[in-house]
C-alpha atoms as a PDB file:
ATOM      1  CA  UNK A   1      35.994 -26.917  35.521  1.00  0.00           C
ATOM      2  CA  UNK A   2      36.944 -30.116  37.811  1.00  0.00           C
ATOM      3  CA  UNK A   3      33.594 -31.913  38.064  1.00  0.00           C
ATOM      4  CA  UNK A   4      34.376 -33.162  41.408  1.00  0.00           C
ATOM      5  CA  UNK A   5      34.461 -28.863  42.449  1.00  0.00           C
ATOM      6  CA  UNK A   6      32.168 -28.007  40.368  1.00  0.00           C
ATOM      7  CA  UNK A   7      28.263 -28.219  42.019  1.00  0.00           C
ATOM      8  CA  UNK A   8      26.462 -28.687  38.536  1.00  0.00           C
ATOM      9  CA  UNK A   9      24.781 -32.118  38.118  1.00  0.00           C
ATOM     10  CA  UNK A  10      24.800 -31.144  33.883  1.00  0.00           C
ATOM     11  CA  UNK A  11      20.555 -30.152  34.300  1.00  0.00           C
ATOM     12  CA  UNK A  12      20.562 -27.982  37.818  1.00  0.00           C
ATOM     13  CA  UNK A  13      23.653 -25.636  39.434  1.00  0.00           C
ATOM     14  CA  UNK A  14      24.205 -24.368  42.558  1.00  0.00           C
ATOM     15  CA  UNK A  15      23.521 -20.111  42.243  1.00  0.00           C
ATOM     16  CA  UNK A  16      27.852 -19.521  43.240  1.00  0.00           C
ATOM     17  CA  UNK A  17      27.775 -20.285  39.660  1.00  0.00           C
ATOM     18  CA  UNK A  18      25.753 -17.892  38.221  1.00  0.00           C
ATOM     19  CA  UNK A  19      27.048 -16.360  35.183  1.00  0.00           C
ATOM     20  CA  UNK A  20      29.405 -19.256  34.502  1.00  0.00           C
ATOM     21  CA  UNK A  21      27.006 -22.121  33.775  1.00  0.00           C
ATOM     22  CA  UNK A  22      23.566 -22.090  31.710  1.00  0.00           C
ATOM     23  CA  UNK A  23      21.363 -23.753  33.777  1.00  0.00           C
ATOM     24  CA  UNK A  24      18.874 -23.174  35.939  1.00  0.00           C
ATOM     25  CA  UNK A  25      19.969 -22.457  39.440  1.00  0.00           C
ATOM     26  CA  UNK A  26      18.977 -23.447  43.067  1.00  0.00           C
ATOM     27  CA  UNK A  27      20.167 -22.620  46.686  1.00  0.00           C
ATOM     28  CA  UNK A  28      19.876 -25.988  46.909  1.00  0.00           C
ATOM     29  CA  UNK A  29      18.339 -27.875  50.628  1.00  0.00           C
ATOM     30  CA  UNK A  30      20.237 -28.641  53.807  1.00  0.00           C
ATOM     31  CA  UNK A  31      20.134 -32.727  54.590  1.00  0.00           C
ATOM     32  CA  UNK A  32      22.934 -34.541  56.346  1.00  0.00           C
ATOM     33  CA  UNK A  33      23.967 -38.218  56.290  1.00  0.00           C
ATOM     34  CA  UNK A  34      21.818 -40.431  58.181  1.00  0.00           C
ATOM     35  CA  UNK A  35      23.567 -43.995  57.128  1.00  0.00           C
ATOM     36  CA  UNK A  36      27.087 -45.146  58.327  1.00  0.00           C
ATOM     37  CA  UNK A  37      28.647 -44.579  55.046  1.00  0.00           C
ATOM     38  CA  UNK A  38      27.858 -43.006  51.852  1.00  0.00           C
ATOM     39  CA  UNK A  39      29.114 -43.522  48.598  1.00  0.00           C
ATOM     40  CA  UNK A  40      29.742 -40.223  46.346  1.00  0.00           C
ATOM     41  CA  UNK A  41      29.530 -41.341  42.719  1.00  0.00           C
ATOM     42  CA  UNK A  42      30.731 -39.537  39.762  1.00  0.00           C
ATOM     43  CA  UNK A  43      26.825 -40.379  38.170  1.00  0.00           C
ATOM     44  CA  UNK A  44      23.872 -41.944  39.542  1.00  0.00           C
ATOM     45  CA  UNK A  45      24.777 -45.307  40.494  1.00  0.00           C
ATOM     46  CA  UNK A  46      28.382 -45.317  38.686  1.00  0.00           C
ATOM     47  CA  UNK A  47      31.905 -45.607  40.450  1.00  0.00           C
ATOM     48  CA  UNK A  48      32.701 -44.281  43.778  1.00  0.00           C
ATOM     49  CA  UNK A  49      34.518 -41.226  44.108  1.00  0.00           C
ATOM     50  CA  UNK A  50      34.667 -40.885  47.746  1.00  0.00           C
ATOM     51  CA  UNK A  51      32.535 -41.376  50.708  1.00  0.00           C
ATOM     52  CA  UNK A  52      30.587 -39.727  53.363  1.00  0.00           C
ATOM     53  CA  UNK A  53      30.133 -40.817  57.036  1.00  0.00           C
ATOM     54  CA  UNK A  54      27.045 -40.359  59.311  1.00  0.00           C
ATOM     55  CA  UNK A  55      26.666 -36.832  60.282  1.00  0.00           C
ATOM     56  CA  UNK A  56      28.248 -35.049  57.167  1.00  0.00           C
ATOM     57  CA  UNK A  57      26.376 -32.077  55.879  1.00  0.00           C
ATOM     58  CA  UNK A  58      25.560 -31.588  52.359  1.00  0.00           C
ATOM     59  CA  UNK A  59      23.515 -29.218  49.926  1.00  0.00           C
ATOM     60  CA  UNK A  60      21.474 -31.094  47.647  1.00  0.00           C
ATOM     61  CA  UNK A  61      21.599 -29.401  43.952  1.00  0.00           C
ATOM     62  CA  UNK A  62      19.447 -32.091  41.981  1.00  0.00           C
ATOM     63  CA  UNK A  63      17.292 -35.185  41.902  1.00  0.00           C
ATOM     64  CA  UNK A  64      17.280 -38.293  39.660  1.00  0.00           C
ATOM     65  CA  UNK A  65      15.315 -41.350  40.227  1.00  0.00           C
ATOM     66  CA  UNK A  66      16.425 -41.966  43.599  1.00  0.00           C
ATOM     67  CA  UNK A  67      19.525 -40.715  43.380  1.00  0.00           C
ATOM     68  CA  UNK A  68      21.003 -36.906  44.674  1.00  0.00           C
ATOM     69  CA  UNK A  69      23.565 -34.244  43.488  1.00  0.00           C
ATOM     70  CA  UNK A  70      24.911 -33.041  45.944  1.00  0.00           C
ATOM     71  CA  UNK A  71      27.877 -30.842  47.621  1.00  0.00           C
ATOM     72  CA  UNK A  72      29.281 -32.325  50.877  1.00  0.00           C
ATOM     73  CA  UNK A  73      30.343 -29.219  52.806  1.00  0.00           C
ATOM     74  CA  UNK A  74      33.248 -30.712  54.972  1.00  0.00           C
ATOM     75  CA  UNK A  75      35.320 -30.691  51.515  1.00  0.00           C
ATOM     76  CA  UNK A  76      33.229 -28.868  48.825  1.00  0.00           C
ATOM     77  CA  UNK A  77      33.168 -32.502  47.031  1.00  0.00           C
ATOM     78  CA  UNK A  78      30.326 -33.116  44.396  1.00  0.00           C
ATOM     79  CA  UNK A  79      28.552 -35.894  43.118  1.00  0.00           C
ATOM     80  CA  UNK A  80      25.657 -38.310  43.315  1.00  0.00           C
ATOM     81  CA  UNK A  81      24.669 -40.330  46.286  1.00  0.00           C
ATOM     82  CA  UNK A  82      21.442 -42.581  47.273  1.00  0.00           C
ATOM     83  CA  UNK A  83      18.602 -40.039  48.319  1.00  0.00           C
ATOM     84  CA  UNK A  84      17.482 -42.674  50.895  1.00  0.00           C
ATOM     85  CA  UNK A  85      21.253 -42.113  52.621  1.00  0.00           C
ATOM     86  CA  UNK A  86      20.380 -38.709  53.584  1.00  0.00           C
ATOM     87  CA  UNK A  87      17.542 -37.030  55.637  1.00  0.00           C
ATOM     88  CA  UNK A  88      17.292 -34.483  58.574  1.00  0.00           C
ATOM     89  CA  UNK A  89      18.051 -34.103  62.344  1.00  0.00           C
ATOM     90  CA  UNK A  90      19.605 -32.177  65.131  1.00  0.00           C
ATOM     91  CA  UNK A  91      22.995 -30.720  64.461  1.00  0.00           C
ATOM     92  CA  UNK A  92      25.868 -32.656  65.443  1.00  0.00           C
ATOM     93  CA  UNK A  93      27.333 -32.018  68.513  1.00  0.00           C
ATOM     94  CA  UNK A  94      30.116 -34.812  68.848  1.00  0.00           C
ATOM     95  CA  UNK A  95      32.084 -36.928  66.901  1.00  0.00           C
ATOM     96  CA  UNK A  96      33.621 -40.157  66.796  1.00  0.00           C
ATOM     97  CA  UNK A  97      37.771 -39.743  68.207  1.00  0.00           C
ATOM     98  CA  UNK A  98      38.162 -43.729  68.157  1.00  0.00           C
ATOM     99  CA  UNK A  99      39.053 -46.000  64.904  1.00  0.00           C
ATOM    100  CA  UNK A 100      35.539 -47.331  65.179  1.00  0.00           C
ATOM    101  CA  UNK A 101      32.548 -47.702  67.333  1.00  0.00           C
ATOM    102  CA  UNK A 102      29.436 -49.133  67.672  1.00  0.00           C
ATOM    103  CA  UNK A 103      25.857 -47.687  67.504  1.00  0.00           C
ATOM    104  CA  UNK A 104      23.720 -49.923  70.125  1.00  0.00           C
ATOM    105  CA  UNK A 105      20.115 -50.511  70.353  1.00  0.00           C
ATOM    106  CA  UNK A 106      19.800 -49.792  74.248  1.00  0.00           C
ATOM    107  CA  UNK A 107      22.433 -48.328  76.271  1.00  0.00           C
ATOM    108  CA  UNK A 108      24.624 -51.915  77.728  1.00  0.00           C
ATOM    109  CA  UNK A 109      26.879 -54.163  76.669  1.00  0.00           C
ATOM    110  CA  UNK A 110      24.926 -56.990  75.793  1.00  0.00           C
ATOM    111  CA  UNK A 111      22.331 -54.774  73.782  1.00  0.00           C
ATOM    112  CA  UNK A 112      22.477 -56.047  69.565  1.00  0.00           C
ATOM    113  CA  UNK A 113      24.805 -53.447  67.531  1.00  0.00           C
ATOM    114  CA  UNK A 114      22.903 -51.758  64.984  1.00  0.00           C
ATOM    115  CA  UNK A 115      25.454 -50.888  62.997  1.00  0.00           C
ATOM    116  CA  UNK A 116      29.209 -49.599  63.100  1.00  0.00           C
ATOM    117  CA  UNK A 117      30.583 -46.316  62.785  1.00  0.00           C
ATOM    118  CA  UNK A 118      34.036 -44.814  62.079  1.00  0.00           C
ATOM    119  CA  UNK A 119      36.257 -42.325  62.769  1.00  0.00           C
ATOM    120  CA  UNK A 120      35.377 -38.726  62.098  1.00  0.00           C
ATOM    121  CA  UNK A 121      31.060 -39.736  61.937  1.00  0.00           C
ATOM    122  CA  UNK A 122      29.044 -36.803  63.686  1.00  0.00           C
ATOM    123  CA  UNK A 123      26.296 -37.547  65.953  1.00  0.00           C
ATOM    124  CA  UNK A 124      23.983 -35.274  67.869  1.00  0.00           C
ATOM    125  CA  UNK A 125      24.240 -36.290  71.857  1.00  0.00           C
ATOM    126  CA  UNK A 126      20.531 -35.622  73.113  1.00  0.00           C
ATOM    127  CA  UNK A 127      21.385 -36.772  76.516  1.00  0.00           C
ATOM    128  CA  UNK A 128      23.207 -39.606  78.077  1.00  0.00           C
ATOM    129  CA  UNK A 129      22.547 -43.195  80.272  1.00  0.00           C
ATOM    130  CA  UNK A 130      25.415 -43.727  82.366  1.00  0.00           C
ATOM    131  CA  UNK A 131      28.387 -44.116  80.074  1.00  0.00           C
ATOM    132  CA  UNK A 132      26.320 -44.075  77.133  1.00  0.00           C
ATOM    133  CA  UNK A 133      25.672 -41.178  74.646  1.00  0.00           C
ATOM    134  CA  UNK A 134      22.290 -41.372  73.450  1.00  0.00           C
ATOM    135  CA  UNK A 135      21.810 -40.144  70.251  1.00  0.00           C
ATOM    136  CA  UNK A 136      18.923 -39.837  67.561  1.00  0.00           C
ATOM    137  CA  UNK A 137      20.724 -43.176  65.939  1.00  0.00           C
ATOM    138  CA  UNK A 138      20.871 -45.047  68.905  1.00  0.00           C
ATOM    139  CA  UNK A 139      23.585 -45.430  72.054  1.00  0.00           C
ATOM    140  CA  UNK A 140      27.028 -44.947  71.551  1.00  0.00           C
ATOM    141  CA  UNK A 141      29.794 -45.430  74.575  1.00  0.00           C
ATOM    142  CA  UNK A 142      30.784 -41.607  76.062  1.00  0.00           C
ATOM    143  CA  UNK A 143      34.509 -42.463  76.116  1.00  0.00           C
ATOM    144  CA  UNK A 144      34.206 -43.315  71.983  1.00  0.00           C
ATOM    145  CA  UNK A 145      33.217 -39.429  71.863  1.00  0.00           C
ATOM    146  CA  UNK A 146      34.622 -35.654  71.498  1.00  0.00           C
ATOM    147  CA  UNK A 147      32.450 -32.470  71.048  1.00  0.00           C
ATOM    148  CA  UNK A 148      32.827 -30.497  67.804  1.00  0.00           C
ATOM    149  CA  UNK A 149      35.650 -28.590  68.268  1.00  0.00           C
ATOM    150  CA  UNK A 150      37.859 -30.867  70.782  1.00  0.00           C
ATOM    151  CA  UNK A 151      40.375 -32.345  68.342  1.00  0.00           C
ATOM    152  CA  UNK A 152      43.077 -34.766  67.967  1.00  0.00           C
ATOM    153  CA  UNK A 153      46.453 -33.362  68.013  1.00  0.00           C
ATOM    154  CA  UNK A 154      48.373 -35.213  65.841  1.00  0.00           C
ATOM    155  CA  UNK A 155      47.271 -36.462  62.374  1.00  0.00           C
ATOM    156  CA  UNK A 156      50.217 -39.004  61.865  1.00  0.00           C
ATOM    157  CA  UNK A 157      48.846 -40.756  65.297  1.00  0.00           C
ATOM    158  CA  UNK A 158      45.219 -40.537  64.189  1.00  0.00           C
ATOM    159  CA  UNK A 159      46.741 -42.347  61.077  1.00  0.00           C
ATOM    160  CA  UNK A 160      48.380 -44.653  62.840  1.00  0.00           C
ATOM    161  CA  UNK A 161      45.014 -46.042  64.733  1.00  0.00           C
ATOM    162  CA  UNK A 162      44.060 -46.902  61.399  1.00  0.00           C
ATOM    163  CA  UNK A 163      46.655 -49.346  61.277  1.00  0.00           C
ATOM    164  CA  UNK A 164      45.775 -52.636  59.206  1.00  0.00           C
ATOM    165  CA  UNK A 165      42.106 -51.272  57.721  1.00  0.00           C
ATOM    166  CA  UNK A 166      41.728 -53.012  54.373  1.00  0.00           C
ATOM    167  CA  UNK A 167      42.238 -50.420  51.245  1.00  0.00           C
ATOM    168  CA  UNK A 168      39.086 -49.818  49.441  1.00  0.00           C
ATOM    169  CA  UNK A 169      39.568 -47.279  46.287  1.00  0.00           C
ATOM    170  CA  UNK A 170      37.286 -44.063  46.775  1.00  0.00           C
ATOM    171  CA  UNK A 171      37.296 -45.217  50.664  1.00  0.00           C
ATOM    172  CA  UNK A 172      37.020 -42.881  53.547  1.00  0.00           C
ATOM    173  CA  UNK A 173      36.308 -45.169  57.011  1.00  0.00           C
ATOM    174  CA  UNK A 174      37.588 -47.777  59.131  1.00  0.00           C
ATOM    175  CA  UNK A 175      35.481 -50.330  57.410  1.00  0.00           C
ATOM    176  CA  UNK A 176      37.783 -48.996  54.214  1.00  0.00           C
ATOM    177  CA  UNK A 177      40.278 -46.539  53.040  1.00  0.00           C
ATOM    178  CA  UNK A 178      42.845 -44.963  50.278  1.00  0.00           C
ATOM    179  CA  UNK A 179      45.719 -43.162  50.320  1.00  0.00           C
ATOM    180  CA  UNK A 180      44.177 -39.507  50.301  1.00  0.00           C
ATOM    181  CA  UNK A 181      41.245 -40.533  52.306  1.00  0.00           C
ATOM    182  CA  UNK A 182      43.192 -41.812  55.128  1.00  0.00           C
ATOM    183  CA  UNK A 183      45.213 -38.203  55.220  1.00  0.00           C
ATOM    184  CA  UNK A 184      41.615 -36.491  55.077  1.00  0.00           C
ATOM    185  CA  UNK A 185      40.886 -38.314  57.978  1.00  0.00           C
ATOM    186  CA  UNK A 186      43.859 -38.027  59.716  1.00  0.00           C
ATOM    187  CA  UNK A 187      43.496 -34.335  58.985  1.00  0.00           C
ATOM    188  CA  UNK A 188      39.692 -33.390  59.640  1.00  0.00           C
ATOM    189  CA  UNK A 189      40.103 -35.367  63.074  1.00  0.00           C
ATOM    190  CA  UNK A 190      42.759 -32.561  64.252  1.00  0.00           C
ATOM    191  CA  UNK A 191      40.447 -29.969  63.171  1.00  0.00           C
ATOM    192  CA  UNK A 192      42.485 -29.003  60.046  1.00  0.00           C
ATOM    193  CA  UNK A 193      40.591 -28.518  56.173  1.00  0.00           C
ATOM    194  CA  UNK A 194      41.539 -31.315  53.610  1.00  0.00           C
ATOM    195  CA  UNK A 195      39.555 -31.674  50.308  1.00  0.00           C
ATOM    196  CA  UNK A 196      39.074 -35.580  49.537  1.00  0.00           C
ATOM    197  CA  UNK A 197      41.522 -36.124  46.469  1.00  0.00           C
ATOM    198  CA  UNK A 198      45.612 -36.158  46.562  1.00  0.00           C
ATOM    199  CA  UNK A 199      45.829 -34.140  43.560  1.00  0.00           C
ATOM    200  CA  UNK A 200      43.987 -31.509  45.796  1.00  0.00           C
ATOM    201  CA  UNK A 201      45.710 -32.200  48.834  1.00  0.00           C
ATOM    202  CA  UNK A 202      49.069 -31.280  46.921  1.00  0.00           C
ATOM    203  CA  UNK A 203      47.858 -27.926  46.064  1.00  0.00           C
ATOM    204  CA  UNK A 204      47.842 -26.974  49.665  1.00  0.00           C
ATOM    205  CA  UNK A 205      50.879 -27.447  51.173  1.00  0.00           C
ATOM    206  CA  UNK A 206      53.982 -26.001  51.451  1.00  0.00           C
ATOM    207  CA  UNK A 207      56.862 -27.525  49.234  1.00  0.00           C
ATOM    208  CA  UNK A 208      60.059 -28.326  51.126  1.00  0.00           C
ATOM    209  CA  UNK A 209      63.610 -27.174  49.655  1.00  0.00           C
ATOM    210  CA  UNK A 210      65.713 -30.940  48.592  1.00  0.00           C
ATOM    211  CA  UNK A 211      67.958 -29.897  51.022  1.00  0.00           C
ATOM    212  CA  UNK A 212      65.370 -29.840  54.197  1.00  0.00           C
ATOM    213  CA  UNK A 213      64.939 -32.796  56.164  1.00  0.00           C
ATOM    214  CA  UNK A 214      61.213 -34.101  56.424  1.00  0.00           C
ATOM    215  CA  UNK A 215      59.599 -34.437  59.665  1.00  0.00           C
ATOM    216  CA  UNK A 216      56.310 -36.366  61.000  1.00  0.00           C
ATOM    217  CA  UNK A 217      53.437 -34.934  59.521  1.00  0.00           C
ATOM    218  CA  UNK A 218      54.616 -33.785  56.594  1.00  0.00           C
ATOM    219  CA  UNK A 219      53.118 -35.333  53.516  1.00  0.00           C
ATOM    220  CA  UNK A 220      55.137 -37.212  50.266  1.00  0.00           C
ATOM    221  CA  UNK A 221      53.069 -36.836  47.102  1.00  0.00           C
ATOM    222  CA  UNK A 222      53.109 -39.442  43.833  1.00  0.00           C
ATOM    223  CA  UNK A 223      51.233 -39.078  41.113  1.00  0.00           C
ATOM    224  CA  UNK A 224      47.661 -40.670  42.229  1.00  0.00           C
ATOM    225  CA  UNK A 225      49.161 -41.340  45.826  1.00  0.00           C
ATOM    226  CA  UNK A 226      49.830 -40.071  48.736  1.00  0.00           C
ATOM    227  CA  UNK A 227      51.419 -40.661  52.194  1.00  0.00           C
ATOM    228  CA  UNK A 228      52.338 -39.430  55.398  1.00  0.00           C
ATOM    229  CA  UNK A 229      55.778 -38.853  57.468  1.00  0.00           C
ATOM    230  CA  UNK A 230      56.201 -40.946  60.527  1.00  0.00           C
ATOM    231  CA  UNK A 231      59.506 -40.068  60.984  1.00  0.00           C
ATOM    232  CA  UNK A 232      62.522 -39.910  59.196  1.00  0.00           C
ATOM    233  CA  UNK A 233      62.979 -43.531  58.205  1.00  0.00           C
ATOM    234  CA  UNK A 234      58.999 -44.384  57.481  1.00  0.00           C
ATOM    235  CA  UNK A 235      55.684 -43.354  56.518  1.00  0.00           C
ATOM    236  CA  UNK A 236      52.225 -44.938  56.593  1.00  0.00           C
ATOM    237  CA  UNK A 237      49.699 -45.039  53.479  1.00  0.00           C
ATOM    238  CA  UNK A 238      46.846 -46.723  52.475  1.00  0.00           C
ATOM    239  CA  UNK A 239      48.361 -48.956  49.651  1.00  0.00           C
ATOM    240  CA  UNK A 240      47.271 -51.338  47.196  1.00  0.00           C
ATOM    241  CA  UNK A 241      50.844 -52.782  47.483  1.00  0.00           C
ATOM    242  CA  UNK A 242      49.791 -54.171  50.948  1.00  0.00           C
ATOM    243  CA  UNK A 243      45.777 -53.859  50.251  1.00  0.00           C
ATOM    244  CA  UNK A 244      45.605 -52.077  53.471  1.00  0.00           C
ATOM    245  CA  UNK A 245      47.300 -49.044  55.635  1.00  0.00           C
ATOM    246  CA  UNK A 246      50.480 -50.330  56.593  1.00  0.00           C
ATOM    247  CA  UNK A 247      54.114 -48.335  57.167  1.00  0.00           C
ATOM    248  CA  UNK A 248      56.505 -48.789  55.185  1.00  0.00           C
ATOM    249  CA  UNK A 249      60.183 -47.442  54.857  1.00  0.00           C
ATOM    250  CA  UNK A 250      60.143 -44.167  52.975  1.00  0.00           C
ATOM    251  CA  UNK A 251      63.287 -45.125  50.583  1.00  0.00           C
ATOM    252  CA  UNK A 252      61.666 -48.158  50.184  1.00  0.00           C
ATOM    253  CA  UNK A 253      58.401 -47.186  48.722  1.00  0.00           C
ATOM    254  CA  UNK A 254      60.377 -44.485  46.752  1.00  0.00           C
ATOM    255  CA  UNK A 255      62.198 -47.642  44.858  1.00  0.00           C
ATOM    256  CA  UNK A 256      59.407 -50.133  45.039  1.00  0.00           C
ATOM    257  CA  UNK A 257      56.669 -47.502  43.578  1.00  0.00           C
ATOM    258  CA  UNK A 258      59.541 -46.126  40.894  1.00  0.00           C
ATOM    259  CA  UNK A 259      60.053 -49.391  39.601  1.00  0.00           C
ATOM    260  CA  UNK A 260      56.395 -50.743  39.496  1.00  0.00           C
ATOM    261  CA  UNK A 261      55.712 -47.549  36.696  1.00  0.00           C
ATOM    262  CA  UNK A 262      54.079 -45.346  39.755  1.00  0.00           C
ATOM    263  CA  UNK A 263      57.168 -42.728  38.722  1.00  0.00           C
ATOM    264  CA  UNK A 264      58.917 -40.399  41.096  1.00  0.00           C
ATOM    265  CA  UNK A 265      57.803 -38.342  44.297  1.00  0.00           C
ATOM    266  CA  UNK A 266      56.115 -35.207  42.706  1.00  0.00           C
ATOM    267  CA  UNK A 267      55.991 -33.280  45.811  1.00  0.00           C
ATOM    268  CA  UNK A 268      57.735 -33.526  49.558  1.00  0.00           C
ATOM    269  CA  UNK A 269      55.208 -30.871  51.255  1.00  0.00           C
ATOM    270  CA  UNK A 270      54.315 -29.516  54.585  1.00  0.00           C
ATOM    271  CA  UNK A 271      50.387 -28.693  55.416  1.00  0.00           C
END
């Protein structure tokens, strides 16, 4: 079983796998993210998998010293995360459709930030001050908004806001971001399902023939990376080569990755 699918924190497992585990099990408890970002760790306190962003919804499975198992329900992603990160709250009823905003202590210009949010966070709108979204987090500019539901139409574009955000391994934000989280987020902002990992994301698409030309959108898969079609000369990525999300020519990478030991494209798909 892939640990990062499976929801069994080795003491306590969800009940969807009863039968298959020997544990005791749990429905587990509804919480959602109530910090900025997240971290998702592979143990309490060890190395990031992924992260979430302010609004995701998870099921927590466990507890351990301050720490949470949980499964993050946007992806079906499991792991361990700081029990103070999460807590309760209205539903979410917008999200951000911007690179990155800013949560605001009182609904002007000149108010302090207190903190900054990125693409794809969920907020719950409780009402509104002008141009300003008030929230259970604090004010948030309207036009930096989209209700659930009313999505971007192009993930390649969505990408392409991103443009120049530092790579961060395990990332998933503007503050941060790899190769397959960048495509999640390019993805879940048009309203489309993409699990967290590129080894996942290949299992989902459609392979193209060697003889059909690629087009934007469609994805080019290496072992441990992943990038998307901008058109038929580039793609962008999230890239250590650059240390942030950059294009780059697509015969270009091809050579450059080949001959720093990253081996050949695995998979030319279409989602």
């Amino acid at each position: 079983m892939d640990r990062r699918l499976t929801p069994y924190s080795g003491r306590v497992a969800h009940v969807s796998l009863s039968g298959v585990v020997e544990a005791p099990l749990t429905e587990g408890l509804q919480a959602q993210v109530i910090v900025p970002l997240a971290n998702l760790r592979a143990s309490p306190g060890g190395a990031r998998d992924r992260q979430l962003l302010l609004g995701d919804a998870v099921t927590v499975i466990d507890r351990d010293k301050g720490h949470v198992f949980l499964i993050s329900a946007k992806d079906g992603y499991c792991g361990w995360t700081a029990e103070s990160d999460l807590g309760q709250g209205p539903a979410p009823t917008h999200w951000v459709a911007v690179p990155g905003t800013h949560l605001y202590t009182e609904p002007q210009v000149q108010a302090p930030e207190k903190a900054a949010l990125s693409l794809g966070s969920r907020l719950a709108m409780i009402g509104s001050w002008g141009a300003w979204a008030n929230t259970p987090h604090g004010y948030v500019p309207i036009r930096h908004l989209r209700p659930l539901g009313e999505w971007a139409d192009d993930p390649v574009t969505v990408a392409e806001g991103l443009l120049g955000t530092p790579y961060l391994w395990g990332g998933n934000s503007r503050m941060g971001v790899d190769c397959s989280g960048l495509v999640q987020l390019a993805m879940q902002a048009c309203g489309k399902a993409c699990p967290g990992d590129s080894d996942m994301q290949m299992a989902l698409g459609r392979n193209l023939p060697s003889n059909e030309a690629m087009k934007r959108g469609d994805l080019i898969f290496w072992k441990g990376h992943v990038a998307l079609v901008v058109d038929k000369d580039r793609l962008i990525h999230a890239n250590g080569h650059t240390m942030s999300v950059a294009y780059e020519g697509i015969r270009e990478s091809v050579a450059r990755i080949s001959a720093g030991g990253g081996g050949l494209v695995l998979a030319r798909q279409r989602m």
